[in-house]
Protein backbone atom coordinates (compact mmCIF):
# COMPACT_ATOMS: atom_id res chain seq x y z
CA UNK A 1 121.43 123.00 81.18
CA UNK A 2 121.61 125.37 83.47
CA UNK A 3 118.63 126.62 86.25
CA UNK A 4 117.62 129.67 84.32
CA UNK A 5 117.67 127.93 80.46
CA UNK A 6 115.40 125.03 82.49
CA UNK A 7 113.13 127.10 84.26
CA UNK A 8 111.98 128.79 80.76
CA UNK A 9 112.04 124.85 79.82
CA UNK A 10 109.04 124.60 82.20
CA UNK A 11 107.54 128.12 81.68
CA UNK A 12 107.10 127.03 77.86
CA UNK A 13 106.17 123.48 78.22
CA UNK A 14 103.01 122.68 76.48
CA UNK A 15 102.48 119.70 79.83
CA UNK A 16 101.90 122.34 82.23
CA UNK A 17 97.89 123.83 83.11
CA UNK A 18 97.34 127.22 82.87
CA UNK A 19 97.44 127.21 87.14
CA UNK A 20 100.76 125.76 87.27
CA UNK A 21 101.83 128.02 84.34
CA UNK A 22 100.78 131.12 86.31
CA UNK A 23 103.17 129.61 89.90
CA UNK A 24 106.13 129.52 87.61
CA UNK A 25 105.19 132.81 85.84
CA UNK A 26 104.85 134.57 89.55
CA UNK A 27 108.49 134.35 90.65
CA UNK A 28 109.91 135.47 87.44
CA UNK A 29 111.87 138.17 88.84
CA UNK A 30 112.64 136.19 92.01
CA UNK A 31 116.41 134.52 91.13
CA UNK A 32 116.81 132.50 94.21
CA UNK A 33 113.37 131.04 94.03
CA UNK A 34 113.77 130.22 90.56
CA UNK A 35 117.25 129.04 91.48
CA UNK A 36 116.23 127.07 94.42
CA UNK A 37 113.08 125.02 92.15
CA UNK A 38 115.75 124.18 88.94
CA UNK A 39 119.20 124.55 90.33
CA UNK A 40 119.32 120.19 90.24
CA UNK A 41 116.56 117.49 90.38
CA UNK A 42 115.16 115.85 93.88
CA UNK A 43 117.88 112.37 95.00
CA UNK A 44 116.15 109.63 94.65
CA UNK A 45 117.25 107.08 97.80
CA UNK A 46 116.27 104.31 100.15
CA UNK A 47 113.89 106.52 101.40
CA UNK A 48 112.76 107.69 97.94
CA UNK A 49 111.75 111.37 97.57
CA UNK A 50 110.94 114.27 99.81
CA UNK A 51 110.43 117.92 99.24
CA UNK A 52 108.15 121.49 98.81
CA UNK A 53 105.17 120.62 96.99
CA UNK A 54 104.86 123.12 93.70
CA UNK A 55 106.29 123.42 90.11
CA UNK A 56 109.89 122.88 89.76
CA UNK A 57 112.47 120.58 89.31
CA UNK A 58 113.45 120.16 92.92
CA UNK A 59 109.76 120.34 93.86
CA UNK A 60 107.18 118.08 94.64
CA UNK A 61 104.66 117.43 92.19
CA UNK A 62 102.30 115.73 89.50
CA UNK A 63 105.17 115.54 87.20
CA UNK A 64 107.78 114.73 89.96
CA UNK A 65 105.60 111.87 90.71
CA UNK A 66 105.13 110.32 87.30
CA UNK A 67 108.69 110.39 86.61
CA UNK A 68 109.71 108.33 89.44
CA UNK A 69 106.90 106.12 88.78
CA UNK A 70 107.86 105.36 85.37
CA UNK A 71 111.16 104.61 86.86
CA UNK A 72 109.89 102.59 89.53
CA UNK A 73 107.86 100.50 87.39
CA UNK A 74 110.61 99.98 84.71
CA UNK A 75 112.47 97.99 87.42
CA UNK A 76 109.18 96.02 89.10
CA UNK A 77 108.94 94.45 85.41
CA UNK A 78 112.59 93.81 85.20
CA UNK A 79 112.32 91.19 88.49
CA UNK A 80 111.03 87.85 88.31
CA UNK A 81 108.65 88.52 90.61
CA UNK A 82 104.92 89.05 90.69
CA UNK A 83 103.98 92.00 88.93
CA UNK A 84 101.95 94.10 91.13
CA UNK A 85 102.18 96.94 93.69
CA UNK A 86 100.40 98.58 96.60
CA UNK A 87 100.05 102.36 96.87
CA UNK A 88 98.82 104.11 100.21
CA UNK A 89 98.81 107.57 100.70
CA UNK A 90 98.61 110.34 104.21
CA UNK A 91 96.12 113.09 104.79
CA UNK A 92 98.33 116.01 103.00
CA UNK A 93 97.81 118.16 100.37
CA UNK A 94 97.35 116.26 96.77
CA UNK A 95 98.59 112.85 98.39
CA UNK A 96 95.41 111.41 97.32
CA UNK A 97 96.18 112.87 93.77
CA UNK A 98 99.69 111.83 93.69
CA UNK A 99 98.97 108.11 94.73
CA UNK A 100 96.00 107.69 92.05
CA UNK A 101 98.42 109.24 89.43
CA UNK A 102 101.23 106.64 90.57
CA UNK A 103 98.12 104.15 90.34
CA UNK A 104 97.60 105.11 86.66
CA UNK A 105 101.23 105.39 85.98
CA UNK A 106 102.06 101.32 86.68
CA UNK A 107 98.60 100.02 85.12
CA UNK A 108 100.14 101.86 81.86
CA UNK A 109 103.39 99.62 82.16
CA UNK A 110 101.02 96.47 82.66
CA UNK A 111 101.48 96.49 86.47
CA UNK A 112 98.40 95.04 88.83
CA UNK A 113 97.33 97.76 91.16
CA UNK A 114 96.31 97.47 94.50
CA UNK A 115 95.59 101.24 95.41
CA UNK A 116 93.93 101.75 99.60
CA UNK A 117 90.35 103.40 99.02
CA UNK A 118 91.89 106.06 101.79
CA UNK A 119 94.97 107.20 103.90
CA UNK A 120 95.95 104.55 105.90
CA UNK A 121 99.06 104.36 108.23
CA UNK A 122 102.84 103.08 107.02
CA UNK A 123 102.85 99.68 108.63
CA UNK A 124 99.61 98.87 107.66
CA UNK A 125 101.32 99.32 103.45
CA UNK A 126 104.27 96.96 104.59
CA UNK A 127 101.92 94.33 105.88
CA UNK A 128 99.93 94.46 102.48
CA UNK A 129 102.72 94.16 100.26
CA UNK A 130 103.39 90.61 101.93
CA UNK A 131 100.11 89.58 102.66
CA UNK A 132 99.08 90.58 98.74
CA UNK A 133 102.48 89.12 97.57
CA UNK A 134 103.40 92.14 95.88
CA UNK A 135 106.53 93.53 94.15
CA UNK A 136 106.40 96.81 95.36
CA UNK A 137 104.90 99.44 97.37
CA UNK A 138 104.72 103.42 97.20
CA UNK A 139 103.65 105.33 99.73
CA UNK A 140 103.24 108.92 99.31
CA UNK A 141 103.33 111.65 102.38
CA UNK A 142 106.56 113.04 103.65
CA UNK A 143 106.31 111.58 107.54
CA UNK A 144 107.36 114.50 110.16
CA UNK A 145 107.77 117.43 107.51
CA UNK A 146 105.76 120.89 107.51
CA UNK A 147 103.05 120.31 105.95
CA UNK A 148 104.31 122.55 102.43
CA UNK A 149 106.19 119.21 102.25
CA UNK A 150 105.30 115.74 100.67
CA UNK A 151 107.02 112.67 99.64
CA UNK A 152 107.44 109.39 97.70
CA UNK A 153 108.69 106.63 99.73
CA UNK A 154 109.19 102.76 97.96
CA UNK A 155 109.37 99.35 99.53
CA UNK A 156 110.34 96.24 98.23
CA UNK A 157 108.05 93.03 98.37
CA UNK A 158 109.93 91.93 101.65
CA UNK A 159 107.88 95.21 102.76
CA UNK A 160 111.39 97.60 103.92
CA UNK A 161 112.38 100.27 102.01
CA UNK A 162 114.09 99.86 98.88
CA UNK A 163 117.50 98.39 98.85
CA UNK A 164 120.45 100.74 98.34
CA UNK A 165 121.30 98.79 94.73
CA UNK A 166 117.11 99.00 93.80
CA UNK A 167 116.87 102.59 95.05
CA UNK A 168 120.21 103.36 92.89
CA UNK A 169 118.27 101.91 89.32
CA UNK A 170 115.01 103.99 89.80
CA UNK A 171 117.44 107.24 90.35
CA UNK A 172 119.26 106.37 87.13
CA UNK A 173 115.97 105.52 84.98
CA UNK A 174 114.58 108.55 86.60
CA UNK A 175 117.78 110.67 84.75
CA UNK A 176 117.03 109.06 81.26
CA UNK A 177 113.04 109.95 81.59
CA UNK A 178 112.04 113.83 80.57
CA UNK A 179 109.29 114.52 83.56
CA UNK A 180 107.54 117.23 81.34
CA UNK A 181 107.49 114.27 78.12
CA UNK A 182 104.18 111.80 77.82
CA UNK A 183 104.55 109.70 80.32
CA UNK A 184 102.04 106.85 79.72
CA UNK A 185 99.29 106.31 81.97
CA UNK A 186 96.27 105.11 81.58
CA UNK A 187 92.76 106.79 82.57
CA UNK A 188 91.56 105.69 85.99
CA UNK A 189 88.30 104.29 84.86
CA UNK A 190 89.23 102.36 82.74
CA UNK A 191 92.32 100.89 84.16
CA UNK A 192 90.02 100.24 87.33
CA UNK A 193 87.69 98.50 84.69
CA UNK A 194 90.49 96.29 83.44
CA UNK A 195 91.56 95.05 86.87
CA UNK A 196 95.06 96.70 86.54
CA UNK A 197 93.76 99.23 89.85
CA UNK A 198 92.08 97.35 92.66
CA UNK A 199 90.75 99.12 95.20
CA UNK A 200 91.65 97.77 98.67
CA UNK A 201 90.69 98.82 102.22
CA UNK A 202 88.55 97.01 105.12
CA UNK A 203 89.53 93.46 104.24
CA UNK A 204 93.47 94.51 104.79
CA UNK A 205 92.08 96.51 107.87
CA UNK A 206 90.63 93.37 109.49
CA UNK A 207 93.97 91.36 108.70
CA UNK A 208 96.17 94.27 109.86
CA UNK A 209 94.88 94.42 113.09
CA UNK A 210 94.54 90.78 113.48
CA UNK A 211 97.93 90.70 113.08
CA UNK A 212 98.65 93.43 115.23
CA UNK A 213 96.87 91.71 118.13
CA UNK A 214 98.29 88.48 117.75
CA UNK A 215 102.01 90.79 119.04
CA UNK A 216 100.47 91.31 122.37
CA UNK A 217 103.08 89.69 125.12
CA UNK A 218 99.78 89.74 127.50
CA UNK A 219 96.83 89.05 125.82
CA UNK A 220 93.88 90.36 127.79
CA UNK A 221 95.70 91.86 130.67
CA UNK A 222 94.63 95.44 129.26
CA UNK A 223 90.85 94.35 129.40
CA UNK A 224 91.24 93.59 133.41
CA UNK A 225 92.51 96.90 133.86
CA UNK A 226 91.19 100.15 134.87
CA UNK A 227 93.24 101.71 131.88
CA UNK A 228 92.51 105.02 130.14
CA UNK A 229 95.06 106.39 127.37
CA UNK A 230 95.16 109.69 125.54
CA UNK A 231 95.97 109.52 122.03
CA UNK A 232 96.81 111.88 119.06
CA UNK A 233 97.42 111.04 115.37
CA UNK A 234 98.00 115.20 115.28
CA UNK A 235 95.89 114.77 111.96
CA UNK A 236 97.99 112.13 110.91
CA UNK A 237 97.00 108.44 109.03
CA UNK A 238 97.16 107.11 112.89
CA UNK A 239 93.64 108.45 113.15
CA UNK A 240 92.31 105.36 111.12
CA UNK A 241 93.55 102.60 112.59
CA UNK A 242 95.12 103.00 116.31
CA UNK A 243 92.23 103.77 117.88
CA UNK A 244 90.96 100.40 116.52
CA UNK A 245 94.33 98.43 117.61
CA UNK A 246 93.65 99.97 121.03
């Protein structure tokens, strides 16, 4: 198919709101735009996905998201491992939204939950997988990027990114599933009030930083000290829990 014959795919699809009809509908007469959003799909890879957030192919967004969660959660149920997942999410644009929709997305396929009540940093998601003994882990933001930019990065229950021959299955599933089709997923509500979403937060906090204290090569030396130290998430998911570790 090529980018023009897709983009009209899009334009036409009954999946999209009247808002995200109107973004696609706004750049009509603008070829490389149109071009650049449906020339070829995001690469899914170890590091999962990155990109511009809006409507489009090769864009970030609720659809994007979906898809590769479908994917994702076609292989969690094909290991023999524990069923579940964590999802965390940063402080951009429609991370929250992204991560509850992932949420949503794996309760549909049967998969426990364990979604952080707020943004929380990248190590702290790698520590939960292992301390919840979960199968997987999603966490969406898109690091360093400009903030136009988000992402959908996956680890593996040993709490790394996903292996090269794991990260290689979700991009082929993620060819065989239409992104603008019904993907299931179930209402949050009520997948919250089955136990397939559990929210998670302070209790993880507390063993996070436990953790993180026990690493100290000098324990206490910092307290005896006259030591003062300038720090800066720059708006970033450091803000909730370095502070803390300091």
């Amino acid at each position: 198919m090529t980018y023009k014959a897709e983009y009209e795919r899009w334009l036409n699809s009954p999946a999209l709101t009247q808002e995200q009809r109107a973004e696609l509908e706004a750049i009509k007469d603008n070829e490389t735009e149109i071009k650049e959003r449906f020339f070829a799909p995001l690469e899914f890879g170890t590091a999962g996905l990155r990109g511009i957030m809006g409507m489009g192919l090769r864009r970030m967004n609720i659809y994007i998201i979906r898809q590769a969660t479908r994917a994702l959660g076609e292989l969690i149920l094909k290991s023999g491992e524990e069923k579940s997942a964590v999802v965390c999410f940063d402080c951009r644009i429609n991370s929250a939204a992204y991560a509850k929709e992932a949420a949503c997305v794996l309760a549909a396929c049967g998969i426990r939950v364990y979604l952080f009540d707020e943004l929380r940093p990248t190590p702290e998601l790698s520590f939960a997988i292992r301390e919840l003994g979960a199968t997987s882990g999603i966490n969406i933001t898109a690091s360093h990027n400009p903030k136009e930019y988000n992402g959908y990065k996956v680890y593996w229950s040993d709490g790394a990114q996903l292996p090269p021959e794991h990260a290689a299955q979700v991009a082929a599933a993620m060819e065989a599933i239409d992104p603008l089709s019904n993907i299931p997923s179930l209402d949050y509500n009520e997948a919250v009030s089955k136990g397939l979403i559990e929210l998670i937060g302070s209790k993880i906090d507390e063993k996070f930083l436990e953790n993180v204290m026990a690493q100290s090569v000098r324990p206490g030396a910092a307290a005896k000290a006259d030591i003062k130290i300038v720090y800066t998430p720059f708006n970033g998911a450091g803000a909730k829990l370095v502070p803390e570790a300091l």
